[in-house]
Protein backbone atom coordinates (compact mmCIF):
# COMPACT_ATOMS: atom_id res chain seq x y z
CA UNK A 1 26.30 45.24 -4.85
CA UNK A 2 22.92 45.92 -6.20
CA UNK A 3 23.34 44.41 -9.50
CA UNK A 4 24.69 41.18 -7.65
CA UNK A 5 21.53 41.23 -5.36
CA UNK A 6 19.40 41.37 -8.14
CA UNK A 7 21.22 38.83 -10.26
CA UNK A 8 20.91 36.25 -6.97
CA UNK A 9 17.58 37.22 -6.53
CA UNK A 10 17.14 36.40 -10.42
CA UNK A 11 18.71 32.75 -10.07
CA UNK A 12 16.87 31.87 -6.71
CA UNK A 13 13.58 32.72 -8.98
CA UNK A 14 14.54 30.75 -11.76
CA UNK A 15 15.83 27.88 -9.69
CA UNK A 16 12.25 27.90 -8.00
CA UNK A 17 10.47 27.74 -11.64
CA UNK A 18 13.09 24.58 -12.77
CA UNK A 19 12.01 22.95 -9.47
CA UNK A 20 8.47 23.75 -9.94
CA UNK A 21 8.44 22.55 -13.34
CA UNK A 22 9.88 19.47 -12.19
CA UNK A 23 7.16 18.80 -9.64
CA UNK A 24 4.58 19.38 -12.06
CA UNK A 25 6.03 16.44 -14.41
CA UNK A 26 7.21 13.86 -12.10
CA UNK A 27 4.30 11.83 -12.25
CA UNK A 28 4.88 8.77 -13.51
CA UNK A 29 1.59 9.15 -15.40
CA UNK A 30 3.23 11.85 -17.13
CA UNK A 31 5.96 9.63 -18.04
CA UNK A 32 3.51 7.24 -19.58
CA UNK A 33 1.85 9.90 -21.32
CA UNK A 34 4.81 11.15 -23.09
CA UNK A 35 6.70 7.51 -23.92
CA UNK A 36 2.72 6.67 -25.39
CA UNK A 37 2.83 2.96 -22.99
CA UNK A 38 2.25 1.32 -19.80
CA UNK A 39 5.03 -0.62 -18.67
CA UNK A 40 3.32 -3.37 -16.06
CA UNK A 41 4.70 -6.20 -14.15
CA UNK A 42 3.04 -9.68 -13.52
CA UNK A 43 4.03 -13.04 -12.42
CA UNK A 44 1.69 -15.28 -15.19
CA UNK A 45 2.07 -18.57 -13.05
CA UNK A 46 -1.63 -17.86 -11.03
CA UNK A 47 -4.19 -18.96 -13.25
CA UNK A 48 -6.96 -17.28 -13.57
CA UNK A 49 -5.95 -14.33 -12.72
CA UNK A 50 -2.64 -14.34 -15.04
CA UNK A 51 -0.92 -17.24 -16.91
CA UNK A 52 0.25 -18.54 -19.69
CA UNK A 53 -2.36 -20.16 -22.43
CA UNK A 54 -1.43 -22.96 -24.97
CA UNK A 55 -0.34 -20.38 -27.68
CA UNK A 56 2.38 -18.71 -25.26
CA UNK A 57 0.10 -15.85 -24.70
CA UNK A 58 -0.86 -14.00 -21.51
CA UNK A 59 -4.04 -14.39 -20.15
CA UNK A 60 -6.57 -14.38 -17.46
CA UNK A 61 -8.50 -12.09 -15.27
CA UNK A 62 -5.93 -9.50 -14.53
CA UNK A 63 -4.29 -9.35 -17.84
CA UNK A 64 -7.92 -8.51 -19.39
CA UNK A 65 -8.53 -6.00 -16.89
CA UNK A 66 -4.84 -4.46 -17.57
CA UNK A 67 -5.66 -4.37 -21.15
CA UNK A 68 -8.46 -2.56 -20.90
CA UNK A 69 -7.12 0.30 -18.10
CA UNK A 70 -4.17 0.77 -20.52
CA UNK A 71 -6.57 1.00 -23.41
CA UNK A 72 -8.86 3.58 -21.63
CA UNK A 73 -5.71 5.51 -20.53
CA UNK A 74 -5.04 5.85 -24.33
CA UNK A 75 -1.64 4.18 -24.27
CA UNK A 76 0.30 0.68 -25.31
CA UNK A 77 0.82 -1.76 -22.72
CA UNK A 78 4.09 -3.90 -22.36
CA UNK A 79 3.88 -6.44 -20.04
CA UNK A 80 7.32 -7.35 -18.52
CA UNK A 81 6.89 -11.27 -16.30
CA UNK A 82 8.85 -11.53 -13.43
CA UNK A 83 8.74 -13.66 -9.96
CA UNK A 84 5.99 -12.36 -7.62
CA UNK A 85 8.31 -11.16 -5.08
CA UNK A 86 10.14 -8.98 -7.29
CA UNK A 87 7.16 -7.25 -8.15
CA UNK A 88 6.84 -4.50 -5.36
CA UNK A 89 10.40 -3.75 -6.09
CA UNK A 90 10.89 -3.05 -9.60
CA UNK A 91 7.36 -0.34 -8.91
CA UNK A 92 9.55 1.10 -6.12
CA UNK A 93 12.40 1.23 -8.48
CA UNK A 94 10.90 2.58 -11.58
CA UNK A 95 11.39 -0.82 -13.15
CA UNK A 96 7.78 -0.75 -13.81
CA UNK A 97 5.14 1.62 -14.22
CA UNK A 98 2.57 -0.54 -11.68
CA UNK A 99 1.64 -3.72 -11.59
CA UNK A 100 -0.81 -6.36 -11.32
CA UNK A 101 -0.97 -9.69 -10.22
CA UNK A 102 -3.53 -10.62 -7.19
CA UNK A 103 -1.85 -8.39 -4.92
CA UNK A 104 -3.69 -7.97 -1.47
CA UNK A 105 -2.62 -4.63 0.80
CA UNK A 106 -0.06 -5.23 3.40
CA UNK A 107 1.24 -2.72 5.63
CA UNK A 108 4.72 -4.03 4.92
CA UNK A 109 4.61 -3.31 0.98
CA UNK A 110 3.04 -0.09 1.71
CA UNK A 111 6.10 1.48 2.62
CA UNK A 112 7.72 1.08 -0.72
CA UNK A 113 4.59 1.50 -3.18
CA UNK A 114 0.87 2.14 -3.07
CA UNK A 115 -1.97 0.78 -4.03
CA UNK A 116 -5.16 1.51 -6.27
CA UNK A 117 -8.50 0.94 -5.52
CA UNK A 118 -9.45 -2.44 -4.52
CA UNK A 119 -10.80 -4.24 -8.18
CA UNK A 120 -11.95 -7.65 -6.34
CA UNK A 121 -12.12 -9.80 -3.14
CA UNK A 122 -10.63 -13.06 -2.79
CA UNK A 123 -10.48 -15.68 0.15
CA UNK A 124 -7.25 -18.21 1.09
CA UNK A 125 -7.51 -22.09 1.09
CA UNK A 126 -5.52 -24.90 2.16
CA UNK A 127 -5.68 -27.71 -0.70
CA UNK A 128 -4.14 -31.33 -0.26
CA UNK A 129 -3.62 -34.36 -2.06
CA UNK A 130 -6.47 -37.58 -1.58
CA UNK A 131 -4.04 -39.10 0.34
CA UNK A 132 -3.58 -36.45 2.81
CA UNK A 133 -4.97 -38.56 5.67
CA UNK A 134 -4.76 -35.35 8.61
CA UNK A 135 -7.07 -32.92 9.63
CA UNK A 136 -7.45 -28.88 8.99
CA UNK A 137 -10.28 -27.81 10.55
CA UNK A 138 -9.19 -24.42 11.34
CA UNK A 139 -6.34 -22.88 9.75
CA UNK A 140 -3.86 -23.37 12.68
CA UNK A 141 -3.73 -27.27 12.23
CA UNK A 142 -1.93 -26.67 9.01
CA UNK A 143 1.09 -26.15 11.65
CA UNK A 144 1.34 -30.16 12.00
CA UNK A 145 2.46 -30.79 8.73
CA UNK A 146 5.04 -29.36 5.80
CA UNK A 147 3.43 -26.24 4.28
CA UNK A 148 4.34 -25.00 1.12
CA UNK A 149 3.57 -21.43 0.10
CA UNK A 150 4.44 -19.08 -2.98
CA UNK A 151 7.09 -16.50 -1.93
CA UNK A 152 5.91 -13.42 -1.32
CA UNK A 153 2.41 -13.52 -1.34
CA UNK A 154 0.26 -12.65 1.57
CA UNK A 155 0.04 -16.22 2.64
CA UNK A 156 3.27 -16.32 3.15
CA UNK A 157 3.14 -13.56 5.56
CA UNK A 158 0.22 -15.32 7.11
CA UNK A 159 2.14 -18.56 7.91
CA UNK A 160 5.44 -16.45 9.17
CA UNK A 161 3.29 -14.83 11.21
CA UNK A 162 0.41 -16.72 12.68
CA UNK A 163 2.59 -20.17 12.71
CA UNK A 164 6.46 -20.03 12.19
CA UNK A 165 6.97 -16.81 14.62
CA UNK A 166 4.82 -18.43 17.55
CA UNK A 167 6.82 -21.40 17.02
CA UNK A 168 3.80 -24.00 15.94
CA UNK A 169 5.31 -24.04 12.66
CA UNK A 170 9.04 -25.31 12.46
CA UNK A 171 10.85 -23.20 9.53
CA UNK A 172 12.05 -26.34 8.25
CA UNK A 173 8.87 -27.55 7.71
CA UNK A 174 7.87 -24.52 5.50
CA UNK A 175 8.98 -24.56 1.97
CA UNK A 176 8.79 -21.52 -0.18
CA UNK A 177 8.15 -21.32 -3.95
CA UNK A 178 8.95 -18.72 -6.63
CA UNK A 179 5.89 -19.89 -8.75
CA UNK A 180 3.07 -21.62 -7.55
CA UNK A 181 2.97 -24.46 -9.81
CA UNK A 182 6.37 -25.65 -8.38
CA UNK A 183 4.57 -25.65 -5.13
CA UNK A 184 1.65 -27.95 -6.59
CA UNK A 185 3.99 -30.20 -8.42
CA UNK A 186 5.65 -31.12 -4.99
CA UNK A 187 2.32 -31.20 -3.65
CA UNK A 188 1.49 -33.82 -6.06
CA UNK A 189 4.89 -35.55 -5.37
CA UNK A 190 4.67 -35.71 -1.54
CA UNK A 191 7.36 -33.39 -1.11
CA UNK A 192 4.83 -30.91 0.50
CA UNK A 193 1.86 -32.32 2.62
CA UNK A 194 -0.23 -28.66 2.51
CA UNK A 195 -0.55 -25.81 0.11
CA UNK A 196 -1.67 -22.64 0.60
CA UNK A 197 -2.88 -19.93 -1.54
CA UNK A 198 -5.40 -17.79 -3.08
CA UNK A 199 -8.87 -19.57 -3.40
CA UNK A 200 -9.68 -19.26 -7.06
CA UNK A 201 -6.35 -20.08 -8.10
CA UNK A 202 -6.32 -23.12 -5.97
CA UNK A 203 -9.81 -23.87 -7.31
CA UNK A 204 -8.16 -23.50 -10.85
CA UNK A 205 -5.53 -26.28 -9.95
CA UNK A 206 -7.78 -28.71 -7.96
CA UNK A 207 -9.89 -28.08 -11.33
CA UNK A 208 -7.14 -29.51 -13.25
CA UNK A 209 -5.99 -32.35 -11.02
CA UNK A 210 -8.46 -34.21 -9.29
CA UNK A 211 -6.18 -35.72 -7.44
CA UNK A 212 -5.97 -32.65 -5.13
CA UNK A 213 -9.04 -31.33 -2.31
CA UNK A 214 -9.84 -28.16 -0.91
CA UNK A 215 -9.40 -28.63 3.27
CA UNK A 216 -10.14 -25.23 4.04
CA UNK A 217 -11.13 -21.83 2.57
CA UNK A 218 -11.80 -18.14 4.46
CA UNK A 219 -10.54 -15.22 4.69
CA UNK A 220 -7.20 -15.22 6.47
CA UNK A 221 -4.48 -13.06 4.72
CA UNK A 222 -6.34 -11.96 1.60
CA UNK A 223 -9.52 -9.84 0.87
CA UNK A 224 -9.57 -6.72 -1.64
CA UNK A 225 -7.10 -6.91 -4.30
CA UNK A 226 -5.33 -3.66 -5.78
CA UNK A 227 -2.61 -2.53 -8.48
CA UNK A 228 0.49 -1.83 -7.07
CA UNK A 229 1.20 1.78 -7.91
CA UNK A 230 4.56 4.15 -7.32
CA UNK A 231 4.80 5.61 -3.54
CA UNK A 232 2.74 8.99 -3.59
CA UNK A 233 2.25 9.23 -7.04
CA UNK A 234 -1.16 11.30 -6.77
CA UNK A 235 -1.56 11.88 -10.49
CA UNK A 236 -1.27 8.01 -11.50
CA UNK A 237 -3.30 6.86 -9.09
CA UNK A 238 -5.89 9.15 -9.36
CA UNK A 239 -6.23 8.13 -13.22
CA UNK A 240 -5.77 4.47 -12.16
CA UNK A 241 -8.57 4.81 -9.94
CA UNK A 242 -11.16 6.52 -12.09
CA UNK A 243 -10.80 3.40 -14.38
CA UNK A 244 -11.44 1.01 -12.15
CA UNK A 245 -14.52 2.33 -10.99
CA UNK A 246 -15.76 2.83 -13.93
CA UNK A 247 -15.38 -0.66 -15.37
CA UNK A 248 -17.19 -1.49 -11.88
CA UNK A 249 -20.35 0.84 -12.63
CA UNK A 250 -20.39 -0.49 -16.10
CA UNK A 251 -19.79 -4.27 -14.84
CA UNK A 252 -16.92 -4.96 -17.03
CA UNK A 253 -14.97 -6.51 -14.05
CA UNK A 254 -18.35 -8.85 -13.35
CA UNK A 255 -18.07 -10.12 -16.51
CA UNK A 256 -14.25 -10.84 -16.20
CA UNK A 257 -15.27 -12.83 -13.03
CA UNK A 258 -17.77 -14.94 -15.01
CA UNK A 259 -15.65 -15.67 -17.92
CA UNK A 260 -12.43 -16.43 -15.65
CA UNK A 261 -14.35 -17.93 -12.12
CA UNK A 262 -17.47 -19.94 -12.93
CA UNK A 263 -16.79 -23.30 -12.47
């Protein structure tokens, strides 16, 4: 009886030391460590923050900053491009290591994932074609006319909640887009008569096609934007964290925001 006793006793120990072990190196930061790369998600249709340039190459404001966290870790990075609202997901999945791509906090995606320290601070608009003959003087007028709106995003959360669920705007008269460029081209088309979104990216399309006006910018739905990390990873977003604020003190990330935002 003893020797079985001390033989449990014995297994309960080791079965502690296996789960302890296995605390120790679940961090997904770990993981990283070990494969030697970053594995990050983006959806490179929001110029400038990420896109696609003439050579087929990623680019813009988050992609630089990516680079340089993953090169300050000490690891590769793969980038892996996917819709926006697939994003949060594939993190809570293990899809991806994190990822980047304008994301704002919302209470709804923190439930799933978290998020690293805020990196920059953006504002929403409402742009429109020249022959958009209405009025949006505050953002609730946008509720008279067809809205279009990238899926996903925290605009779109904005309009479900602030218009469509108080019944000013009708669904049907709210389109949603897996890429923000479809949205503009059916803005351009007259498919759309509103589109919302991020302000610099907006300022980046109205930049290319003069044929479109900003109506409205403020802050609405957006403000601070973060990484999206794995839920209660401590380890990863301690690391992820570090970095950022660093490339703040040394103003790395102002210079991003002159080379990607001056007009």
């Amino acid at each position: 009886m003893k020797k079985r006793f001390l033989l449990l006793v014995a297994l309960v120990l080791v079965a502690a030391m296996l789960v302890g072990c296995t605390t120790e190196t679940d961090s997904v930061l770990d993981k990283i460590n070990q494969a030697g790369k970053v594995v990050v998600g983006t959806s490179a249709d929001y110029p400038p923050y990420e896109y696609i340039d003439e050579a087929g190459n990623k680019t813009g404001f988050d992609i630089d900053l990516m680079t340089e966290i993953a090169k300050r870790m000490g690891v590769e990075l793969e980038w892996v491009d996917m819709p926006f609202d697939s994003l949060v997901a594939a993190v809570d999945s293990g899809k991806l290591d994190m990822s980047i791509s304008c994301f704002n906090y919302d209470e709804e995606r923190d439930k799933t994932v978290d998020f690293s320290e805020a990196y920059y601070t953006t504002e929403d608009a409402f742009v429109v074609t020249s022959a958009f003959a209405g009025t949006i003087t505050v953002p609730e007028d946008a509720a008279n006319y067809k809205v279009g709106v990238q899926s996903g995003t925290v605009q779109d959360g904005w309009l479900t909640d602030n218009l469509v669920t108080p019944g000013l705007l009708p669904e049907a008269s709210l389109s949603r887009y897996e890429r923000v460029d479809q949205a503009a081209l059916d803005l351009a088309n007259g498919r759309i008569d509103v589109l919302m979104g991020d302000y610099v990216p907006i300022q980046a399309l109205v930049a290319q096609n003069p044929d479109l006006q900003v109506v409205y910018h403020g802050e609405l739905s957006t403000g601070p934007i973060n990484i999206v990390l794995p839920d209660g990873d401590a380890a990863l977003k301690a690391e992820v964290d570090r970095i950022i604020k660093e490339l703040q003190a040394e103003g790395f990330i102002d210079q991003l925001a002159v080379k990607y935002f001056s007009e």
